[in-house]
C-alpha atoms as a PDB file:
ATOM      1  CA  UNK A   1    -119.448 -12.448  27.660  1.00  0.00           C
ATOM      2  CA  UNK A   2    -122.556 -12.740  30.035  1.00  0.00           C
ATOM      3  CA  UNK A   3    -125.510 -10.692  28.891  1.00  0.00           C
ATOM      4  CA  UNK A   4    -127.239  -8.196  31.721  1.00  0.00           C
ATOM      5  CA  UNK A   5    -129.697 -11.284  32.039  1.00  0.00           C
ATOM      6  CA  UNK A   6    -127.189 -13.940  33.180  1.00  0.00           C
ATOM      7  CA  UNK A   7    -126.024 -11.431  35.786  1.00  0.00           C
ATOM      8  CA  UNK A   8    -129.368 -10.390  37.363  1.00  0.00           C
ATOM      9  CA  UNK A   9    -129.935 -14.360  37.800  1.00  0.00           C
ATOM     10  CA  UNK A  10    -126.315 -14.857  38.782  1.00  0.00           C
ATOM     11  CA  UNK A  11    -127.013 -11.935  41.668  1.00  0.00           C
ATOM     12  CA  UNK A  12    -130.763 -13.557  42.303  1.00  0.00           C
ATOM     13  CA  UNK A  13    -129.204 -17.466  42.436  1.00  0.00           C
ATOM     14  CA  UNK A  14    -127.006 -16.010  44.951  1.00  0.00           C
ATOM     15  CA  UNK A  15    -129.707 -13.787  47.176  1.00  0.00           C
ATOM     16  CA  UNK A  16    -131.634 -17.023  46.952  1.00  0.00           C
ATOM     17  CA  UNK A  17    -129.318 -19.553  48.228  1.00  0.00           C
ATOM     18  CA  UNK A  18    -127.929 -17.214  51.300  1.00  0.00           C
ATOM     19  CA  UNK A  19    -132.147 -16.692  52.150  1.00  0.00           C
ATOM     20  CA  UNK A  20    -132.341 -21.124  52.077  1.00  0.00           C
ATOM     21  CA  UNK A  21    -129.016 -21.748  53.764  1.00  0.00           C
ATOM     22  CA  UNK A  22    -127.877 -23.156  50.084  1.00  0.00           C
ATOM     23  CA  UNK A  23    -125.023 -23.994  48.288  1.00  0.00           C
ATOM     24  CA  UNK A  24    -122.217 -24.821  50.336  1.00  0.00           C
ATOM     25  CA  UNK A  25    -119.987 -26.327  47.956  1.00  0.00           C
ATOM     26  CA  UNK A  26    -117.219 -24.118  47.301  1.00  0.00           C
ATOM     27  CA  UNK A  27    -113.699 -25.107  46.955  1.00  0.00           C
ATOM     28  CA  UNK A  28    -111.202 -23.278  49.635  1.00  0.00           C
ATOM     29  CA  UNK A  29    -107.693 -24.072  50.329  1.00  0.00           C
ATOM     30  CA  UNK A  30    -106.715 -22.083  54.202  1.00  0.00           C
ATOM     31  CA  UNK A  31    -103.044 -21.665  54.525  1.00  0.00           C
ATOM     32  CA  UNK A  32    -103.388 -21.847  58.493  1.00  0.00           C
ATOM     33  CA  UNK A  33    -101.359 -19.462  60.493  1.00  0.00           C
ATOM     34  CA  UNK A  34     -97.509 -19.980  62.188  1.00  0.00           C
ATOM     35  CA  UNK A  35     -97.364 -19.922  66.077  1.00  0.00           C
ATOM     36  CA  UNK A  36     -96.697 -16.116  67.070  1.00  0.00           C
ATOM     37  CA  UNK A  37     -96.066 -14.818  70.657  1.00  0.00           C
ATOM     38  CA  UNK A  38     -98.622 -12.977  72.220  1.00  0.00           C
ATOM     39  CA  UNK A  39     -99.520  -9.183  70.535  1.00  0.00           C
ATOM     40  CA  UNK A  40     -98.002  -9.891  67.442  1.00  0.00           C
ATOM     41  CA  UNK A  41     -99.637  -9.505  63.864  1.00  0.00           C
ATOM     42  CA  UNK A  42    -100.660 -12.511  62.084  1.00  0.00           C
ATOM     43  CA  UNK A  43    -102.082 -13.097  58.391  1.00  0.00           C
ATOM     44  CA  UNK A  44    -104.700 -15.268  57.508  1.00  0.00           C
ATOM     45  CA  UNK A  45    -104.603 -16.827  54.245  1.00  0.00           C
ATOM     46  CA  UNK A  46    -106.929 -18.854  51.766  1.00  0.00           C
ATOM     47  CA  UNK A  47    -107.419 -19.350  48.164  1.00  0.00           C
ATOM     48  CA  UNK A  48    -110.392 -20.549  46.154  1.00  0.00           C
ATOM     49  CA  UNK A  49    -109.645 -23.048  44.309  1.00  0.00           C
ATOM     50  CA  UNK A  50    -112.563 -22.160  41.742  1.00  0.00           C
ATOM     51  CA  UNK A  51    -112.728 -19.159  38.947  1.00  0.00           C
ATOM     52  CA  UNK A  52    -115.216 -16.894  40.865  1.00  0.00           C
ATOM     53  CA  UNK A  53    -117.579 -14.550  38.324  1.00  0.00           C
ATOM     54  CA  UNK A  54    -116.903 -10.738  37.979  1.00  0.00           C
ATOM     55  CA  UNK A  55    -120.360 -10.544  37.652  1.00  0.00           C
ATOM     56  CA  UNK A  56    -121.118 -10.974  41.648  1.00  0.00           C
ATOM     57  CA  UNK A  57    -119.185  -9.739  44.584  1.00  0.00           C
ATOM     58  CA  UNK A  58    -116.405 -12.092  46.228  1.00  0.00           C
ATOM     59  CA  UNK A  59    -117.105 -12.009  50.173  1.00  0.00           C
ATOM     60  CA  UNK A  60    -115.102 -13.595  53.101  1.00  0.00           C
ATOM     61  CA  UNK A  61    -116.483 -12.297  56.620  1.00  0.00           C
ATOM     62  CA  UNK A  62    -114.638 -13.325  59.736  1.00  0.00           C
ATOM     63  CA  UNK A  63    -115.356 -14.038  63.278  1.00  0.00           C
ATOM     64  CA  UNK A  64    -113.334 -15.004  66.778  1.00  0.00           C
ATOM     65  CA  UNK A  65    -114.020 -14.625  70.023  1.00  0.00           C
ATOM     66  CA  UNK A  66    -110.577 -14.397  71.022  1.00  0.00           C
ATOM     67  CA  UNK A  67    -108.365 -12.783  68.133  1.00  0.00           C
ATOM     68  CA  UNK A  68    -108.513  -9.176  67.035  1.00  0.00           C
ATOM     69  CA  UNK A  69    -109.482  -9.027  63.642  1.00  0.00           C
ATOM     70  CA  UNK A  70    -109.304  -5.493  62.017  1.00  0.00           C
ATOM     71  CA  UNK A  71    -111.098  -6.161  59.080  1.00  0.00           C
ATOM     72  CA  UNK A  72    -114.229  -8.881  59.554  1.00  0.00           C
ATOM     73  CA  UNK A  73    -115.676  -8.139  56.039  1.00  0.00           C
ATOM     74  CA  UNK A  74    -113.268  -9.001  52.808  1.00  0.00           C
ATOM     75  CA  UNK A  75    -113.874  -8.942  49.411  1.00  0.00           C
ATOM     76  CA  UNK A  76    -112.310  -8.105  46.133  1.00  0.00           C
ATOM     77  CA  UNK A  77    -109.889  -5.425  47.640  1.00  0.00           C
ATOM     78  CA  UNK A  78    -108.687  -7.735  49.422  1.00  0.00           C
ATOM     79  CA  UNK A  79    -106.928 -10.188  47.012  1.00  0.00           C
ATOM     80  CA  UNK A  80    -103.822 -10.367  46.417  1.00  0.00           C
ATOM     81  CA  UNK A  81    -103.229 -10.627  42.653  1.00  0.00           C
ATOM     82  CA  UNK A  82    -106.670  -9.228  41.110  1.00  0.00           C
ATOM     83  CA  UNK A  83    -105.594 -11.213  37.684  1.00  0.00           C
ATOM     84  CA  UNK A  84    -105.178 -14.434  39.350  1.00  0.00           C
ATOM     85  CA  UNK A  85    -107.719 -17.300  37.991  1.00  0.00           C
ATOM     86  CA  UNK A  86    -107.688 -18.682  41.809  1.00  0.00           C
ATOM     87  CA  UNK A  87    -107.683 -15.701  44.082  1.00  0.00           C
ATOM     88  CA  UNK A  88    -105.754 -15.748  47.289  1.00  0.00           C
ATOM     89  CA  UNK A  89    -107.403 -13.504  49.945  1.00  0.00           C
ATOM     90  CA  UNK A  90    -105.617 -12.668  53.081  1.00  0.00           C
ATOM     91  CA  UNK A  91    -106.488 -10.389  56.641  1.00  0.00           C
ATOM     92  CA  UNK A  92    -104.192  -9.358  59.243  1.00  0.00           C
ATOM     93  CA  UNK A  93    -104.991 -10.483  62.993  1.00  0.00           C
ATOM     94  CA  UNK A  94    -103.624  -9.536  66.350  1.00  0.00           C
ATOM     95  CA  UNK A  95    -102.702 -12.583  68.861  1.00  0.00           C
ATOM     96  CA  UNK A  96    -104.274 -12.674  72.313  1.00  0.00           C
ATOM     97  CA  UNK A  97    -102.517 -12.173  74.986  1.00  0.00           C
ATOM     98  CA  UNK A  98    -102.165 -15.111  76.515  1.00  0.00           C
ATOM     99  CA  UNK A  99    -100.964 -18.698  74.865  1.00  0.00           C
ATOM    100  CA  UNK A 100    -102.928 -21.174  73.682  1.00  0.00           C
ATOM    101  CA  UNK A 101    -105.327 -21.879  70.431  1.00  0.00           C
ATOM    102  CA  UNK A 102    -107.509 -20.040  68.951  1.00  0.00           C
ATOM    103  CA  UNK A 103    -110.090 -20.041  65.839  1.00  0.00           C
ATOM    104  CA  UNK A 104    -111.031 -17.952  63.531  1.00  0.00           C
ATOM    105  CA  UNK A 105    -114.089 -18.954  61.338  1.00  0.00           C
ATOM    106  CA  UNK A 106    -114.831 -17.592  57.867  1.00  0.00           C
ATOM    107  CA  UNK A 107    -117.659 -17.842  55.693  1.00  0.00           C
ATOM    108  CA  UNK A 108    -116.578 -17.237  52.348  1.00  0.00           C
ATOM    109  CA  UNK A 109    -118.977 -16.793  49.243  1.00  0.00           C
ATOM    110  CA  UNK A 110    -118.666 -16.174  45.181  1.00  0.00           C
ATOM    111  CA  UNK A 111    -120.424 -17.064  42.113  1.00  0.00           C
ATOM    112  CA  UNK A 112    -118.991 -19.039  39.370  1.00  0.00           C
ATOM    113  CA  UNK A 113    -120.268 -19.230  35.616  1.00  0.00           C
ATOM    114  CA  UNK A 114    -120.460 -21.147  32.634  1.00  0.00           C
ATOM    115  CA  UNK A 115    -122.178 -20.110  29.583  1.00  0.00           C
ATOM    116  CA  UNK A 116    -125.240 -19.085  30.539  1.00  0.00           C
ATOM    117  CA  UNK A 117    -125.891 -20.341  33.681  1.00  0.00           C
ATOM    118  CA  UNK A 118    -124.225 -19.062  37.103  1.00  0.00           C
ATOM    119  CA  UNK A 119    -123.625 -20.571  40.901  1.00  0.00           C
ATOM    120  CA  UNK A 120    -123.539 -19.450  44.301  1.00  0.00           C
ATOM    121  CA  UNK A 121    -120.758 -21.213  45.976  1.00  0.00           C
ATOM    122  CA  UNK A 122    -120.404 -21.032  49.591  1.00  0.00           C
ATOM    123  CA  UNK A 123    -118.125 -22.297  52.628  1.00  0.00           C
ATOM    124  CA  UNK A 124    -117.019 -22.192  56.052  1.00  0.00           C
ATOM    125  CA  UNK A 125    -113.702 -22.398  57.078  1.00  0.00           C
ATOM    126  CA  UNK A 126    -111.445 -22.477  60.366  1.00  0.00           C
ATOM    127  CA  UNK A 127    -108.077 -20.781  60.890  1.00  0.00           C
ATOM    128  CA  UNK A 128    -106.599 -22.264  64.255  1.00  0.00           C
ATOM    129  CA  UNK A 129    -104.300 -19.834  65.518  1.00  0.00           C
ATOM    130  CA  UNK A 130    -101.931 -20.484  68.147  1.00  0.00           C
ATOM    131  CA  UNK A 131    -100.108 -17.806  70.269  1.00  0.00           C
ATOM    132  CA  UNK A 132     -96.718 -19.371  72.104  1.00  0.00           C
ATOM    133  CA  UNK A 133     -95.351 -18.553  75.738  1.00  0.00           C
ATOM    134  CA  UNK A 134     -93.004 -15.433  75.233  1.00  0.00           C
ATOM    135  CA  UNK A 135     -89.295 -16.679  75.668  1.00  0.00           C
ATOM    136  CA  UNK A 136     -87.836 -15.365  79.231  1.00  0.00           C
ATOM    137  CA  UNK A 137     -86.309 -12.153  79.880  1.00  0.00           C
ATOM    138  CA  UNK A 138     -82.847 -12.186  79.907  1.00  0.00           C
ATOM    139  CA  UNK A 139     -80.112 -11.144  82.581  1.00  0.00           C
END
């Protein structure tokens, strides 16, 4: 178990590296999105592929010009199995209303820990999300 120490350096290691631009390192998987018609709700989807630390908050904010994100700021509430070793984190998104692609861009950031020394691990990721012509009306 990490002493009170190991987490005030795991939470300064981490202050430090986002005030440097440090650290990105971190191992994502994104599960990119299917095709949906315009208007319709999407989920975006990735996992880390590391063990993040209890000892520091799990973050994931989101940006796009284009899709409507309800939620840009993610974190532990947001996984789907809290007991997983590799959490999967996913957000709901709205297409735009006209076809074409889109992105989404994440920056996603943990800790991890081993003994007594802890990690900041950081990356950006894309979600390309592409909204398809609505089929024609019929007769």
């Amino acid at each position: 178990m990490l002493t009170a120490a190991a987490i005030a350096r795991a939470l300064g290691v981490l202050l430090a590296a986002e005030q440097l631009g440090l650290g990105f390192d971190a191992r994502v998987l994104v599960s990119q999105p299917v095709p949906l018609r315009a208007g319709e709700v999407g989920e975006l989807s990735l996992t880390i592929l590391d063990t993040p630390a209890a000892v520091a908050p799990l973050s994931v904010r989101l940006s796009s010009q284009a899709v409507v994100l309800p939620e840009t700021r993610l974190g532990e509430s947001d996984v789907v199995d809290p007991q997983a070793s590799q959490p999967r984190i996913r957000a709901r998104y709205v297409a735009p209303t006209a076809a074409g692609r889109y992105e989404v861009e994440g920056l996603v950031e943990y800790v991890t820990c081993q003994a007594e020394r802890c990690r900041p691990r950081r990356a950006r990721v894309v979600w390309v999300v592409q909204v398809i012509d609505a089929p024609p009306a019929g007769p």
